[in-house]
PDB file of N, CA and C in Angstrom:
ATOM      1  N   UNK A   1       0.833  -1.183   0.000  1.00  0.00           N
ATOM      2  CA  UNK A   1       0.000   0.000   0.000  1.00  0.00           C
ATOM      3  C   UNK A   1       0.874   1.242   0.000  1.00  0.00           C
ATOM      4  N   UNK A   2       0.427   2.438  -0.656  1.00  0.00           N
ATOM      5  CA  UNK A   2       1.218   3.479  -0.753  1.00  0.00           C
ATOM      6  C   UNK A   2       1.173   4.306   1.121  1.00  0.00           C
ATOM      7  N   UNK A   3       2.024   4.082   1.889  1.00  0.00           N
ATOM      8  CA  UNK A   3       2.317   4.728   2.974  1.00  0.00           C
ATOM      9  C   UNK A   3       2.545   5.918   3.069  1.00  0.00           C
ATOM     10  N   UNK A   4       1.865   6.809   4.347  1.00  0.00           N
ATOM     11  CA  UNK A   4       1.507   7.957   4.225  1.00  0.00           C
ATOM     12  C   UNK A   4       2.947   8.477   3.898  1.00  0.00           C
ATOM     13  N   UNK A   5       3.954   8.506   4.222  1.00  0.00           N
ATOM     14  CA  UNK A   5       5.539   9.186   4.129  1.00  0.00           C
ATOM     15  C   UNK A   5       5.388   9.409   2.227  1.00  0.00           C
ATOM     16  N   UNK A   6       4.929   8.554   1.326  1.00  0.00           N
ATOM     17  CA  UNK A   6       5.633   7.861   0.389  1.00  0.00           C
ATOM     18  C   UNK A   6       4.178   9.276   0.012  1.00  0.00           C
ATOM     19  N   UNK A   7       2.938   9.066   0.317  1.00  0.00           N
ATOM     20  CA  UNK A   7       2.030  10.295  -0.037  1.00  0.00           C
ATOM     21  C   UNK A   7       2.411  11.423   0.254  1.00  0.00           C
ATOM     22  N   UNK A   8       2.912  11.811   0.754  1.00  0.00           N
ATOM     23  CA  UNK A   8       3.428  13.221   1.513  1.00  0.00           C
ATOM     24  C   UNK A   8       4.812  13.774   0.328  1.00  0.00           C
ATOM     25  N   UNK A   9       5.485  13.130   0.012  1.00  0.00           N
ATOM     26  CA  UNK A   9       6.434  13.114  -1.125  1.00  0.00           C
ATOM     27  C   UNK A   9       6.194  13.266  -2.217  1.00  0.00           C
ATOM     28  N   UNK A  10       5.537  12.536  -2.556  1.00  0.00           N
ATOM     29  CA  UNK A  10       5.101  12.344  -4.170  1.00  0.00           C
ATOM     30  C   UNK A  10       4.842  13.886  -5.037  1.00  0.00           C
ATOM     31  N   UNK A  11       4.227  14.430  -4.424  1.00  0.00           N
ATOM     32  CA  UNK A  11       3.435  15.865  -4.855  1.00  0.00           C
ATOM     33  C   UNK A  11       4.927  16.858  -4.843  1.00  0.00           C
ATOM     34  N   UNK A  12       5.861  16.371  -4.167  1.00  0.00           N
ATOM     35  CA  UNK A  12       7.015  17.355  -4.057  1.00  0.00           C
ATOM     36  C   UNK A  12       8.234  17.182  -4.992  1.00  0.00           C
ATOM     37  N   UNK A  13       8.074  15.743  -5.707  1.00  0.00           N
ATOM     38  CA  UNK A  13       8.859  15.279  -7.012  1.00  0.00           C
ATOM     39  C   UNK A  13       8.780  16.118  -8.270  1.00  0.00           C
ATOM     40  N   UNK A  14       9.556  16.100  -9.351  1.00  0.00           N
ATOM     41  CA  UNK A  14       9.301  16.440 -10.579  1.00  0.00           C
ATOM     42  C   UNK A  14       8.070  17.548 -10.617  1.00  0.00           C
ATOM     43  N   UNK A  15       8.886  18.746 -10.109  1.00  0.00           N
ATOM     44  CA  UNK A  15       8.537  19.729  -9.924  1.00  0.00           C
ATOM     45  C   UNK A  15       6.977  19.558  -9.324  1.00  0.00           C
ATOM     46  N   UNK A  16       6.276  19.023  -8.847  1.00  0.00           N
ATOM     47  CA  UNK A  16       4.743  18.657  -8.623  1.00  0.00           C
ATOM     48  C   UNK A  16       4.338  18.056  -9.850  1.00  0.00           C
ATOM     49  N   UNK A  17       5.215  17.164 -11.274  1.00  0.00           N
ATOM     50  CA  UNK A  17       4.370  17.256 -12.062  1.00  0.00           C
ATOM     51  C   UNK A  17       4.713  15.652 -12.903  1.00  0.00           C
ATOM     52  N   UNK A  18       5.058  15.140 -11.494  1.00  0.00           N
ATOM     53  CA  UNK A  18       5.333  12.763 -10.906  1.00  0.00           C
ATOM     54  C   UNK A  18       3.507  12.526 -11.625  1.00  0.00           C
ATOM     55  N   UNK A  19       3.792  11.800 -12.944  1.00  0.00           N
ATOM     56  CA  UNK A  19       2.394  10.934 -13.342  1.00  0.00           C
ATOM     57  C   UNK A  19       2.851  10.056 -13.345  1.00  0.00           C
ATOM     58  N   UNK A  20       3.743   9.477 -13.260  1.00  0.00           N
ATOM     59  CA  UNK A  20       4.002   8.008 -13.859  1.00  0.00           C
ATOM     60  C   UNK A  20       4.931   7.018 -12.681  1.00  0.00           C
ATOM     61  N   UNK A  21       4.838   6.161 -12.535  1.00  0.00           N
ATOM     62  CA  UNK A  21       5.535   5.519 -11.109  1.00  0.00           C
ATOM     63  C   UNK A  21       5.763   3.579 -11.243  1.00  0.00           C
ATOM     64  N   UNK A  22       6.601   3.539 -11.374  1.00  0.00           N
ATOM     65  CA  UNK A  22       6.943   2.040 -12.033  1.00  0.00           C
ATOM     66  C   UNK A  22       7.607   1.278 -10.424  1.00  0.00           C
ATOM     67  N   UNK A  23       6.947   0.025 -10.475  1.00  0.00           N
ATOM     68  CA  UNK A  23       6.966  -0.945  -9.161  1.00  0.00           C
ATOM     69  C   UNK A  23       7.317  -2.116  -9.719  1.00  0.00           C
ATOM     70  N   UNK A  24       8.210  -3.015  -8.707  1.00  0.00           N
ATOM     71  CA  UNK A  24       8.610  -3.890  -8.444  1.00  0.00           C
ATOM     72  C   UNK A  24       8.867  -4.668  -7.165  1.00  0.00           C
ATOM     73  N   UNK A  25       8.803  -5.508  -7.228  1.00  0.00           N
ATOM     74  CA  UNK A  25       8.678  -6.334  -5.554  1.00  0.00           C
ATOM     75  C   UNK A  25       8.540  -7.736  -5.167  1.00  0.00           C
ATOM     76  N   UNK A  26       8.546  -8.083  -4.230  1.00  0.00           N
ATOM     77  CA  UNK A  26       7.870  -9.285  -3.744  1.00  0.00           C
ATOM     78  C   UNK A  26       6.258  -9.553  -3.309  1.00  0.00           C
ATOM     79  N   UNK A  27       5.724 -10.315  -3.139  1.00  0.00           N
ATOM     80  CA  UNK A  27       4.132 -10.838  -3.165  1.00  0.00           C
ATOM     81  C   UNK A  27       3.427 -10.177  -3.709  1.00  0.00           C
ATOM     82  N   UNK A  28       3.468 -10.551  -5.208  1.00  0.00           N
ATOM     83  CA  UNK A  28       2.810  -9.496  -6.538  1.00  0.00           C
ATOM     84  C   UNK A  28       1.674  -9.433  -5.657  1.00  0.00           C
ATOM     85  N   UNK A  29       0.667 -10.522  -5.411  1.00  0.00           N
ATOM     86  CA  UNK A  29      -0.582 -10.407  -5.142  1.00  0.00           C
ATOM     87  C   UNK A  29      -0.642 -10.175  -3.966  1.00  0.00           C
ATOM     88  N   UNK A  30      -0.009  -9.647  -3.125  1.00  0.00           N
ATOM     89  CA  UNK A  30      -0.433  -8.682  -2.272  1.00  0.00           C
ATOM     90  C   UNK A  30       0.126  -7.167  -2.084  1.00  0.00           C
ATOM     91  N   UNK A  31       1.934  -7.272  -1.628  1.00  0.00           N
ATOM     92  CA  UNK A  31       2.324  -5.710  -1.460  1.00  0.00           C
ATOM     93  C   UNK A  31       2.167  -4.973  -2.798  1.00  0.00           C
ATOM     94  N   UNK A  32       2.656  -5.523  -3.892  1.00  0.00           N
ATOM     95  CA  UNK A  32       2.611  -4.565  -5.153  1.00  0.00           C
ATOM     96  C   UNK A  32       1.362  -4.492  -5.582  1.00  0.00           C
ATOM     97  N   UNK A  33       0.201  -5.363  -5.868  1.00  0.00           N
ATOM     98  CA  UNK A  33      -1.480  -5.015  -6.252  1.00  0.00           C
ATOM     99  C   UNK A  33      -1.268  -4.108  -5.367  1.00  0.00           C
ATOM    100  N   UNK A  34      -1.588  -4.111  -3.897  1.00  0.00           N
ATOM    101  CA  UNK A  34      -1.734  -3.343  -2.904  1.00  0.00           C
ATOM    102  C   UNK A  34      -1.523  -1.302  -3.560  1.00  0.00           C
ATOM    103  N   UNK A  35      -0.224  -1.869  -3.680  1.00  0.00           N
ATOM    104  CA  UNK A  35       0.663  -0.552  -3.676  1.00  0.00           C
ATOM    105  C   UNK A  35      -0.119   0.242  -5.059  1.00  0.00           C
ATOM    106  N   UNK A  36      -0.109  -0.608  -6.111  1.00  0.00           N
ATOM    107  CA  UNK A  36      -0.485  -0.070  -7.543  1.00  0.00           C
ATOM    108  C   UNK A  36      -1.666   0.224  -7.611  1.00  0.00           C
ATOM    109  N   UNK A  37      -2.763  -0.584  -6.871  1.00  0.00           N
ATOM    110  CA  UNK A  37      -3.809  -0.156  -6.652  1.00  0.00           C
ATOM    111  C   UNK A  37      -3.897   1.096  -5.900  1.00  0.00           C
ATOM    112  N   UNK A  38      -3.545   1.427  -5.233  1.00  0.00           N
ATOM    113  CA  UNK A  38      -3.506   2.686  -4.497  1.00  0.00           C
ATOM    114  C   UNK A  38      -2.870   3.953  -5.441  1.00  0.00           C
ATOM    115  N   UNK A  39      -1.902   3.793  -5.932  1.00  0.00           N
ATOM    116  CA  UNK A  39      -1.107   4.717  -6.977  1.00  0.00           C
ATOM    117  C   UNK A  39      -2.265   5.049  -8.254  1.00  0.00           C
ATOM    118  N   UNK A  40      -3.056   4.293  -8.396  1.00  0.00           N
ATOM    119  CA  UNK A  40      -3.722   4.335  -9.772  1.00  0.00           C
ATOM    120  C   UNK A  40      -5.060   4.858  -8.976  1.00  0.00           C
ATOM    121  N   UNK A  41      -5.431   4.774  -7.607  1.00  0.00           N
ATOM    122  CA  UNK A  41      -6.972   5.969  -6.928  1.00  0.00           C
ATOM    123  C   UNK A  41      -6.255   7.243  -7.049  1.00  0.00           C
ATOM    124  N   UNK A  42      -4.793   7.064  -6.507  1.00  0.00           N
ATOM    125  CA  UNK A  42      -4.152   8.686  -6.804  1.00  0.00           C
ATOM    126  C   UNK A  42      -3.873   9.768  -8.030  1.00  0.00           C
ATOM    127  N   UNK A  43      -4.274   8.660  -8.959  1.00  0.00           N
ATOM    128  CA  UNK A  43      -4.375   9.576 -10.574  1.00  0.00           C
ATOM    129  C   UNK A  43      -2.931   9.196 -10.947  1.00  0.00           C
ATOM    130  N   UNK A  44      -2.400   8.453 -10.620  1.00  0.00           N
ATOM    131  CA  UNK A  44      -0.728   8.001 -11.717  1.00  0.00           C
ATOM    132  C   UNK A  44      -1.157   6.777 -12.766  1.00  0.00           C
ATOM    133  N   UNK A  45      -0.211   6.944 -13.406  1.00  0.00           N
ATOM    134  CA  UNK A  45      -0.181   5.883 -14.335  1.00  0.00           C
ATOM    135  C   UNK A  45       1.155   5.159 -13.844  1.00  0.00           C
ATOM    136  N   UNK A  46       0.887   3.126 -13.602  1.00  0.00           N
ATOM    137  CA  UNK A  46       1.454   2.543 -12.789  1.00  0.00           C
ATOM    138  C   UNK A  46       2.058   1.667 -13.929  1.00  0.00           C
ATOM    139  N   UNK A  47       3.318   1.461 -13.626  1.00  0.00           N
ATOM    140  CA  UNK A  47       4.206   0.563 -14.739  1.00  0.00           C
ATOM    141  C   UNK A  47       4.449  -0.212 -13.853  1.00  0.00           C
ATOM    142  N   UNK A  48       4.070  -1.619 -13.780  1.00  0.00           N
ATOM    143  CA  UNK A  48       4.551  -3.193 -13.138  1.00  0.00           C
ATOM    144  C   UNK A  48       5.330  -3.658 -13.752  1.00  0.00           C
ATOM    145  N   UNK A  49       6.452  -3.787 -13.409  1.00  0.00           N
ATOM    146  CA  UNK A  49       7.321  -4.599 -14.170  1.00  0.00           C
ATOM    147  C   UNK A  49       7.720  -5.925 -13.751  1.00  0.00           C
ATOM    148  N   UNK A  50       7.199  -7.430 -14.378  1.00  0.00           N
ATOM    149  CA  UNK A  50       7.131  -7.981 -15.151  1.00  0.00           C
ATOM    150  C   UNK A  50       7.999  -9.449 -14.187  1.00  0.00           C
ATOM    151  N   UNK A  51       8.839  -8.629 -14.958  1.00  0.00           N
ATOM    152  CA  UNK A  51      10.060  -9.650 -14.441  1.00  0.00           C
ATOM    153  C   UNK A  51      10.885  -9.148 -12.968  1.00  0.00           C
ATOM    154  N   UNK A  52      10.125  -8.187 -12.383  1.00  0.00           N
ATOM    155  CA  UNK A  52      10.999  -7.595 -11.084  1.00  0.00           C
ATOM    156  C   UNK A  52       9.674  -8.123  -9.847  1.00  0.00           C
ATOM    157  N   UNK A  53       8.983  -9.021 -10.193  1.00  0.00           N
ATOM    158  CA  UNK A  53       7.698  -9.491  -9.580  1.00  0.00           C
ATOM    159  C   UNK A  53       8.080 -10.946  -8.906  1.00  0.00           C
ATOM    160  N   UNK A  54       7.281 -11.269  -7.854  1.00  0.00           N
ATOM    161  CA  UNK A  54       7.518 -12.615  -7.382  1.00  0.00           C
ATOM    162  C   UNK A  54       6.272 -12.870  -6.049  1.00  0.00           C
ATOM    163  N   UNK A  55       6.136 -14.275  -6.446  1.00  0.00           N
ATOM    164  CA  UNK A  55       4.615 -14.307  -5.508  1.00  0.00           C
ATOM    165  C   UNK A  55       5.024 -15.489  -4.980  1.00  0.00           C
ATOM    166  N   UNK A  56       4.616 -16.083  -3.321  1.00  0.00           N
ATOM    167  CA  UNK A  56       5.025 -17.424  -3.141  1.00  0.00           C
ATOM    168  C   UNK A  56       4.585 -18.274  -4.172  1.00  0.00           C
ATOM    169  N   UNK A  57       3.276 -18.297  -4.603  1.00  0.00           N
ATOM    170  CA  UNK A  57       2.660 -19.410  -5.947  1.00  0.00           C
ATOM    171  C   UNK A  57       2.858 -18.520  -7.244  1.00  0.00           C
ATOM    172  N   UNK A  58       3.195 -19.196  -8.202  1.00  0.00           N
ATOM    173  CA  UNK A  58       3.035 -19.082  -9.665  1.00  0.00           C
ATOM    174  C   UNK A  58       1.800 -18.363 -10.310  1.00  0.00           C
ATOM    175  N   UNK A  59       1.104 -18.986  -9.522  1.00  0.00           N
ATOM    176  CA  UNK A  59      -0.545 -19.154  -9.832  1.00  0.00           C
ATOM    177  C   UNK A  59      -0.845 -17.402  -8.941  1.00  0.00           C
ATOM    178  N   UNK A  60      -0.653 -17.256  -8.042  1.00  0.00           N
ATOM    179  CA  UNK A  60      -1.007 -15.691  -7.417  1.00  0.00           C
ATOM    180  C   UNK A  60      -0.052 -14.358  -8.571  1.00  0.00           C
ATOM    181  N   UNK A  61       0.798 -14.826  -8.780  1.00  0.00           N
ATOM    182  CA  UNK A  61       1.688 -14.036  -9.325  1.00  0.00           C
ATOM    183  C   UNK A  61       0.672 -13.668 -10.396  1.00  0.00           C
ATOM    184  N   UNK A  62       0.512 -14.732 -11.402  1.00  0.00           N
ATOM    185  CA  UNK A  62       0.004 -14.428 -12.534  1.00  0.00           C
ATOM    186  C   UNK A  62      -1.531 -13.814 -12.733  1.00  0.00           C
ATOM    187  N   UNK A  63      -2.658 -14.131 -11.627  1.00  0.00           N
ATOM    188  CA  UNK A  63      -3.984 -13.534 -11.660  1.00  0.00           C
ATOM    189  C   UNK A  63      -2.978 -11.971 -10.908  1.00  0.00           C
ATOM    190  N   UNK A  64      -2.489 -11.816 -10.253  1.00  0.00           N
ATOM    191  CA  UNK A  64      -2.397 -10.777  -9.759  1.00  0.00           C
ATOM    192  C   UNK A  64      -1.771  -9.491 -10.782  1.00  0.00           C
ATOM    193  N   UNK A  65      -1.015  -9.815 -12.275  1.00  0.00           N
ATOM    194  CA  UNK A  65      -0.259  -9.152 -12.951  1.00  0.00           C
ATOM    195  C   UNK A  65      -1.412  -9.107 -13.577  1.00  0.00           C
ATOM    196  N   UNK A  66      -2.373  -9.923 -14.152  1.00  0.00           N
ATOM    197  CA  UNK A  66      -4.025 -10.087 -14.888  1.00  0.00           C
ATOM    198  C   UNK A  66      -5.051  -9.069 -14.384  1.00  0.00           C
ATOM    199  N   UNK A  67      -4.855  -8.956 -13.181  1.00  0.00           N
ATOM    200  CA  UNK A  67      -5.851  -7.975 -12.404  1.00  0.00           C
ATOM    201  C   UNK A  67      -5.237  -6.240 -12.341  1.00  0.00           C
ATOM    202  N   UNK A  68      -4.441  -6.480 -11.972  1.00  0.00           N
ATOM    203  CA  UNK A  68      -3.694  -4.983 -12.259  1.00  0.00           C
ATOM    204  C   UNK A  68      -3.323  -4.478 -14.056  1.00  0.00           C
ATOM    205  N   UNK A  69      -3.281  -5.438 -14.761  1.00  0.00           N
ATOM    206  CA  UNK A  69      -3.595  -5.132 -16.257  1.00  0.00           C
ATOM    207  C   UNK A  69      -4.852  -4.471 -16.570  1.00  0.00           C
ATOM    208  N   UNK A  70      -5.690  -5.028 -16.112  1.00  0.00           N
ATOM    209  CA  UNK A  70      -7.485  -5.011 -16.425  1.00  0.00           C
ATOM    210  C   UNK A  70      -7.808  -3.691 -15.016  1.00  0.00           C
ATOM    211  N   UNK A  71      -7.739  -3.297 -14.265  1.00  0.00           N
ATOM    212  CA  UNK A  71      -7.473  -1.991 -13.545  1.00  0.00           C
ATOM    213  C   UNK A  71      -6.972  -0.756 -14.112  1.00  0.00           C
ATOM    214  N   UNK A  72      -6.027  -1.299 -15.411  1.00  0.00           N
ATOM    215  CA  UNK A  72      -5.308   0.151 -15.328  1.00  0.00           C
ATOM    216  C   UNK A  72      -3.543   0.080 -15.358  1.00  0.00           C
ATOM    217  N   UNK A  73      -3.258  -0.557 -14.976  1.00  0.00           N
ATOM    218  CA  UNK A  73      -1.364  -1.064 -15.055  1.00  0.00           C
ATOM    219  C   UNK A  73      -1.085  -1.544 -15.907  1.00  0.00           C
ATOM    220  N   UNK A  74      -0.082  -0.416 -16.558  1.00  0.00           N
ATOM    221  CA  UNK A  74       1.078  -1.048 -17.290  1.00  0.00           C
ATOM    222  C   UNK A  74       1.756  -1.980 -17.117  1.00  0.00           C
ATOM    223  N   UNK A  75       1.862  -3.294 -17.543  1.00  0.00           N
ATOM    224  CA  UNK A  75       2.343  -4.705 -16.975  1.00  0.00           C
ATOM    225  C   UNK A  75       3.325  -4.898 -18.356  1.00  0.00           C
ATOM    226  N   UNK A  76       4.920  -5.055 -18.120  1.00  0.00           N
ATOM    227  CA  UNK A  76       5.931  -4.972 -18.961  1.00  0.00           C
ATOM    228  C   UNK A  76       6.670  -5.580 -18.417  1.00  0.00           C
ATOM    229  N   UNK A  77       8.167  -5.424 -18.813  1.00  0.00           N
ATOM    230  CA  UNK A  77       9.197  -5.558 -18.317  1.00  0.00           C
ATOM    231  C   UNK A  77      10.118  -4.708 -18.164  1.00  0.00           C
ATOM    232  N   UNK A  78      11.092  -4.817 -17.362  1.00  0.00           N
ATOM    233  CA  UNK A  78      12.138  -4.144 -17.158  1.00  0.00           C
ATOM    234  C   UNK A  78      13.453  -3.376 -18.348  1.00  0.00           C
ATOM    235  N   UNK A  79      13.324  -4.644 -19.718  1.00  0.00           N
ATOM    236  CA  UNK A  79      13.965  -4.076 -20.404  1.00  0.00           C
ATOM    237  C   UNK A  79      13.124  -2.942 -20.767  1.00  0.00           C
ATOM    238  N   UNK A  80      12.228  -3.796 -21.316  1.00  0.00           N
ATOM    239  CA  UNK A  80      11.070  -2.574 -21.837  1.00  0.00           C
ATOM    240  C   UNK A  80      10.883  -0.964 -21.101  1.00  0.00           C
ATOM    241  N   UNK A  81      10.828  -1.025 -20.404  1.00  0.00           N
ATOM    242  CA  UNK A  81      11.343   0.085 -18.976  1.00  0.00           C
ATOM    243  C   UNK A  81      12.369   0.775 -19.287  1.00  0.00           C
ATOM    244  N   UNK A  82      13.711   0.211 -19.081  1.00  0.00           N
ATOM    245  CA  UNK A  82      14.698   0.892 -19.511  1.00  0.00           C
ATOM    246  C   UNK A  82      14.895   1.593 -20.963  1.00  0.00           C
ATOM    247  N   UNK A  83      14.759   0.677 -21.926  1.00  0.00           N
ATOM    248  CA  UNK A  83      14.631   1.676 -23.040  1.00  0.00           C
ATOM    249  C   UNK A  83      13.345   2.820 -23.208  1.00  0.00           C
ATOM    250  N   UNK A  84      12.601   2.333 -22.435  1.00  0.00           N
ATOM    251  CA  UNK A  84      11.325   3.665 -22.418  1.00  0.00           C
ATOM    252  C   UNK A  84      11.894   5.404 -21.885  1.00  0.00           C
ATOM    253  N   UNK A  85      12.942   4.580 -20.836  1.00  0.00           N
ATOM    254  CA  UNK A  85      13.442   5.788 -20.066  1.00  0.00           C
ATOM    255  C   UNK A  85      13.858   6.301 -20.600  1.00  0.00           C
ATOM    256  N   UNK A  86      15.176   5.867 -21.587  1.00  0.00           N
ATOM    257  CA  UNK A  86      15.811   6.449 -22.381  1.00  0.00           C
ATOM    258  C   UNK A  86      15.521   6.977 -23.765  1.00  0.00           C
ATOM    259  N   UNK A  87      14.729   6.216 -23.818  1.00  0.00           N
ATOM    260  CA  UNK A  87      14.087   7.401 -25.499  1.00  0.00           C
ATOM    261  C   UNK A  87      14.580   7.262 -26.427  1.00  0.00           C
ATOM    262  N   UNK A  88      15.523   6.370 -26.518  1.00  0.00           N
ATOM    263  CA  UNK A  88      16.095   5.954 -28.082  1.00  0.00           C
ATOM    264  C   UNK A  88      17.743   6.305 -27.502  1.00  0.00           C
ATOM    265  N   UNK A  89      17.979   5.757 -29.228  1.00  0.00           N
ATOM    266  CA  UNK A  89      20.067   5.559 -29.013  1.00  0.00           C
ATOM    267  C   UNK A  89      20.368   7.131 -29.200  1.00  0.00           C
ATOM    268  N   UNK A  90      19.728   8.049 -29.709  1.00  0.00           N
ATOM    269  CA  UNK A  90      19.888   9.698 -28.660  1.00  0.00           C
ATOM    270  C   UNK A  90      20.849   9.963 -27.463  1.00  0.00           C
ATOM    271  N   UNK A  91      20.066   9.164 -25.998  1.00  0.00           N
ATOM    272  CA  UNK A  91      20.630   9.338 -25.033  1.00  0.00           C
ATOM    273  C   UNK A  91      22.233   8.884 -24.954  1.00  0.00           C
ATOM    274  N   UNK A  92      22.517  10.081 -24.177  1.00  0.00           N
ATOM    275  CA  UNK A  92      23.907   9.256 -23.703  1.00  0.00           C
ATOM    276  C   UNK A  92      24.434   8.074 -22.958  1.00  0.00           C
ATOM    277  N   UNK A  93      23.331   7.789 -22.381  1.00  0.00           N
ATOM    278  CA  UNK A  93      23.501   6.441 -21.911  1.00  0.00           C
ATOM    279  C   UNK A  93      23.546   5.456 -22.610  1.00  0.00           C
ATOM    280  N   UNK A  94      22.709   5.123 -23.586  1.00  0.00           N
ATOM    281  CA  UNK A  94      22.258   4.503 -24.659  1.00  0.00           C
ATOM    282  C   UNK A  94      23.159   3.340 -24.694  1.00  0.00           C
ATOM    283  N   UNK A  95      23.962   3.337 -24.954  1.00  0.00           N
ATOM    284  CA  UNK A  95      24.962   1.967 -25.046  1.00  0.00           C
ATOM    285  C   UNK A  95      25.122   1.732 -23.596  1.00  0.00           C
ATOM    286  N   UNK A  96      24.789   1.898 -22.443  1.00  0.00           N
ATOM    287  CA  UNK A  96      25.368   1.239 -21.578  1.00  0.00           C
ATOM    288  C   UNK A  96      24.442   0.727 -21.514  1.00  0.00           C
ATOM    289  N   UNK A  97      22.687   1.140 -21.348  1.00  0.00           N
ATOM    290  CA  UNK A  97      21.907   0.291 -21.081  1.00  0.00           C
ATOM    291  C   UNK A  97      21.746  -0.616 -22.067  1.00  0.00           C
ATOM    292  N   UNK A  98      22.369  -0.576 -23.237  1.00  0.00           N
ATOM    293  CA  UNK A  98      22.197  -1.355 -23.949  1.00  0.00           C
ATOM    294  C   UNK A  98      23.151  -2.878 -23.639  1.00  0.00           C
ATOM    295  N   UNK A  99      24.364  -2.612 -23.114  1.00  0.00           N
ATOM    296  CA  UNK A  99      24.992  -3.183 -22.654  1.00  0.00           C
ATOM    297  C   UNK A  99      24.243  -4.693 -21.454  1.00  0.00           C
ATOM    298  N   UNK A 100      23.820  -3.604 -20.423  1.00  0.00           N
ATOM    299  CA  UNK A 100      22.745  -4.257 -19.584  1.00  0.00           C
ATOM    300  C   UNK A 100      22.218  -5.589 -19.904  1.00  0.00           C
ATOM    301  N   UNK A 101      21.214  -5.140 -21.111  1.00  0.00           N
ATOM    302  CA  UNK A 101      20.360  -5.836 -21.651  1.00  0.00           C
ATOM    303  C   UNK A 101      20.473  -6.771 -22.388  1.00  0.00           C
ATOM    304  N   UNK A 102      22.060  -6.732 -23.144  1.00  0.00           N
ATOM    305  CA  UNK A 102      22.469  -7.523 -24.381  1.00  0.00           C
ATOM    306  C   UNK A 102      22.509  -9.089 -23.448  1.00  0.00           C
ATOM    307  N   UNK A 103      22.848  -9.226 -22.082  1.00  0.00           N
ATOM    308  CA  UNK A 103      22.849 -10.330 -21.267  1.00  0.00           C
ATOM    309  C   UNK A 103      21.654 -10.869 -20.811  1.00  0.00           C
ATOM    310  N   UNK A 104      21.265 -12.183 -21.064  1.00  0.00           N
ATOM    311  CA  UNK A 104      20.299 -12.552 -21.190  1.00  0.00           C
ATOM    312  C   UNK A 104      19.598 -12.500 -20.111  1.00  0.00           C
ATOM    313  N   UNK A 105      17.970 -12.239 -19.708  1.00  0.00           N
ATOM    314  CA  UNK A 105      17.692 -12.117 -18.703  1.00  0.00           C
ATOM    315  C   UNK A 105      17.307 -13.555 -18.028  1.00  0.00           C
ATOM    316  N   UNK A 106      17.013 -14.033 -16.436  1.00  0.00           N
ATOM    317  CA  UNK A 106      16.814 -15.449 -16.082  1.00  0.00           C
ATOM    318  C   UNK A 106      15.229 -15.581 -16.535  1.00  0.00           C
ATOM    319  N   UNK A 107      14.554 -16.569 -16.571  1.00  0.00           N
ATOM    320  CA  UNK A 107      13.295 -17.242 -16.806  1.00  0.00           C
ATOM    321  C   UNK A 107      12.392 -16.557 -15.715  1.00  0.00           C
ATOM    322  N   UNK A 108      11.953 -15.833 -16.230  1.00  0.00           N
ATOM    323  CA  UNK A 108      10.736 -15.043 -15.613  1.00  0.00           C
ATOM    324  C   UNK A 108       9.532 -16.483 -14.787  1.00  0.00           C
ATOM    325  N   UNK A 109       9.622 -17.516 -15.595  1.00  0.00           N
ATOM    326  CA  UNK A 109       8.284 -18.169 -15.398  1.00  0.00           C
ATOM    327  C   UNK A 109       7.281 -18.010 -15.579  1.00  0.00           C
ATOM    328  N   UNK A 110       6.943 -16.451 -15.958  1.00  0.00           N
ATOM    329  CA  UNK A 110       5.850 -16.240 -16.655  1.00  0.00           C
ATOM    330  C   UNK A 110       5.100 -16.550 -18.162  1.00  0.00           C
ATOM    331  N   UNK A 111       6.041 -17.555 -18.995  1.00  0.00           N
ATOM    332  CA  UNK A 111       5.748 -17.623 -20.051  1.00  0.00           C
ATOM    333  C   UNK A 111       6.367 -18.778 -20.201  1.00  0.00           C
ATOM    334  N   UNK A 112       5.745 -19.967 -20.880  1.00  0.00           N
ATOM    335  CA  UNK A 112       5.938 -21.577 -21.141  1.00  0.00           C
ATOM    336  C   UNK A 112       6.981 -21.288 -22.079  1.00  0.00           C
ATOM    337  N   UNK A 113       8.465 -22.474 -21.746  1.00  0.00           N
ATOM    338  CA  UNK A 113       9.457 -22.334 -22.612  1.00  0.00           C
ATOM    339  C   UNK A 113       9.165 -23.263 -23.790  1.00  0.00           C
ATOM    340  N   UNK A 114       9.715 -22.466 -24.936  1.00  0.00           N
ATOM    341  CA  UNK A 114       9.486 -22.638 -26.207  1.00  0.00           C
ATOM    342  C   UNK A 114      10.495 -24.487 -26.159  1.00  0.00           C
TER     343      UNK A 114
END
């Protein structure tokens, strides 16, 4: 759940002008729904990422990334994330995160191997 400290802040970020707020965590189906659900009554747009998720069951993980899709959450991944941030090979970073990424990421489990 978004905690009052974490409300009290938010409004004082990016000049007052924070829409967007990307989460990751442990017990998708509880602290992060929790949290994203709350971020998305506050008027943000919530990016879940994907592969930074983990639920004791398989099975919670996945209705819980399903339910926050169908709410309103951006449900992605992390690469996907990172190049969003960056905006194309423009940035100066650009090759490092590219770097990052060129290494394969581990088995999410979210998706039956080919």
């Amino acid at each position: 759940m978004m905690i009052p400290e974490v409300s009290e802040i938010l409004p004082t970020l990016c000049s007052g002008k924070l829409k967007s707020i990307v989460l990751f965590g442990v017990e998708t189906h509880v602290c992060v729904q929790q949290t994203a659900l709350d971020f998305l009554a506050a008027g943000y747009d919530v990016h879940v990422l994907a592969d930074g998720t983990s639920s004791r069951s398989q099975m919670d993980r996945v209705f819980a990334l399903e339910r926050l899709r169908q709410c309103g959450c951006f449900v992605s991944t992390s690469e996907t994330a990172l190049l969003q941030l960056i905006a194309g090979k423009d940035h100066p970073k650009f090759k490092d995160v590219q770097a990052i990424i060129k290494v394969s990421a581990p088995c999410s489990g979210l998706v039956p191997k080919l």
